[in-house]
Protein backbone atom coordinates (compact mmCIF):
# COMPACT_ATOMS: atom_id res chain seq x y z
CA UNK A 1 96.26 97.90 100.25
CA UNK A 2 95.25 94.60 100.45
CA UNK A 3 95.05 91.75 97.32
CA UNK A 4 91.38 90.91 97.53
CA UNK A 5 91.93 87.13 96.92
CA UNK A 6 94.47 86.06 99.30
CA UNK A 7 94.30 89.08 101.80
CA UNK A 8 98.29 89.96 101.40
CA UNK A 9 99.61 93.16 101.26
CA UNK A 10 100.25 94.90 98.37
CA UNK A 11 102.98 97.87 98.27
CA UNK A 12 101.35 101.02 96.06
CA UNK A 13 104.42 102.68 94.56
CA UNK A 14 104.65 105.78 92.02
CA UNK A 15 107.91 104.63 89.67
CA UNK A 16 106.92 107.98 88.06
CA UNK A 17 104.86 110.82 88.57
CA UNK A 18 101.01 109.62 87.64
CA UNK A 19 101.81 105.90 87.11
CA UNK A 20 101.23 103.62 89.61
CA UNK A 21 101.98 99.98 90.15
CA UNK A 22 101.47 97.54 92.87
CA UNK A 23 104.08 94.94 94.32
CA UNK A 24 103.20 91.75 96.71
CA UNK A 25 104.54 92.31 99.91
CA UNK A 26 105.64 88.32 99.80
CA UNK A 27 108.87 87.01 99.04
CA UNK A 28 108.98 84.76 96.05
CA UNK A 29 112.00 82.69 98.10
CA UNK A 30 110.11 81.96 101.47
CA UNK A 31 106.99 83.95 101.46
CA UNK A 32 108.59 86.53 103.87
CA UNK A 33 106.94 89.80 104.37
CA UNK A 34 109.36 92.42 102.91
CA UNK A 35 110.11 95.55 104.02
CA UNK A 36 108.42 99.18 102.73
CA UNK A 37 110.20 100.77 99.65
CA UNK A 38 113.43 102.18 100.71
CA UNK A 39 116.33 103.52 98.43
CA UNK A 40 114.45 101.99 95.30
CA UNK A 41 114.55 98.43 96.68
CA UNK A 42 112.32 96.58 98.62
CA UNK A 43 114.09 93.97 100.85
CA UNK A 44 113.55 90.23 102.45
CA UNK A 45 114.63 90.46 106.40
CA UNK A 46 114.62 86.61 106.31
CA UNK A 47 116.92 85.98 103.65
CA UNK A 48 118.50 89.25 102.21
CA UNK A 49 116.60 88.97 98.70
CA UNK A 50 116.62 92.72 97.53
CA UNK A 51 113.71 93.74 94.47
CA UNK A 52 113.72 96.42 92.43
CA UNK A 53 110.88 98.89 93.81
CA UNK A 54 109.62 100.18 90.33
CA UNK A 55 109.18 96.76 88.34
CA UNK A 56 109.29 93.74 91.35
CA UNK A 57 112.33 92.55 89.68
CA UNK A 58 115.35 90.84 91.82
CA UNK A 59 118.31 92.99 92.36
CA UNK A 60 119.87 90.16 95.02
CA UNK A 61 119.07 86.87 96.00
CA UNK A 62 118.58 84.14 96.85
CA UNK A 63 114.80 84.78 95.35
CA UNK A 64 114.74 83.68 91.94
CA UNK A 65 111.58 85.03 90.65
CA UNK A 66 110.47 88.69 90.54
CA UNK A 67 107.61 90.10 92.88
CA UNK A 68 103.95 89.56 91.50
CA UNK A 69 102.82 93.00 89.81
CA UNK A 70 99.30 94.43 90.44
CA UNK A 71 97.95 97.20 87.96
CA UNK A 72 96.83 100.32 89.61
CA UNK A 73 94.40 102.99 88.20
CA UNK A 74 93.86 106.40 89.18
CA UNK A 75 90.16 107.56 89.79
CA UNK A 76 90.13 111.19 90.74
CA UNK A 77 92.03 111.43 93.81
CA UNK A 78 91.73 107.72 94.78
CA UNK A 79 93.78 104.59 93.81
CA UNK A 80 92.49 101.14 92.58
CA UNK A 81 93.82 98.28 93.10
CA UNK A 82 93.38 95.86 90.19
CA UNK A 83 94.25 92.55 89.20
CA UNK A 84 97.63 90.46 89.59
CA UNK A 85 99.52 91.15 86.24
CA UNK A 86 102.05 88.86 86.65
C-alpha cells in the first residue's frame, strides 16, 4: 500500500492472526527503502539498520528512531490503510 500523503510505501504486516499494522518502507537513518519482512526484521540495504517487523522498532543500527506505524483496519475481506500513528 501506499501512505496517501507522501506516496511511500507502507509494509502491511499481521504480528498476529487478525491484527494488522502498517510500517514505512523508509529508513529513519537515510530514508532508504528497506527490504520486505523477512525472519521478523525488516532491513536497510544502505546502511545495515535492522527493525523489528511487528512494532517498527530498531533491532540494529545505525537508525536511531523506530519506523513510523500506520493503523490498519479490517473491513470484510479488505484492508485499510489509516493514519500515521507514530
Amino acid at each position: 500500500m501506499k501512505d496517501p500523503a507522501s506516496g511511500d510505501t507502507v509494509y502491511i504486516l499481521q504480528p498476529k492472526a487478525g491484527q494488522y499494522c502498517g510500517l514505512s518502507s523508509v529508513c529513519t537513518h537515510a530514508g532508504c527503502t528497506v527490504d520486505p519482512p523477512r525472519n521478523g526484521a525488516l532491513s536497510c540495504p544502505c546502511h545495515g539498520s535492522k527493525f523489528d517487523a511487528a512494532t517498527g522498532a530498531v533491532l540494529t543500527g545505525p537508525a536511531v528512531k523506530p519506523l513510523p506505524k500506520y493503523t490498519v483496519t479490517k473491513d470484510g475481506d479488505r484492508l485499510d490503510l489509516g493514519a500515521q500513528s507514530s
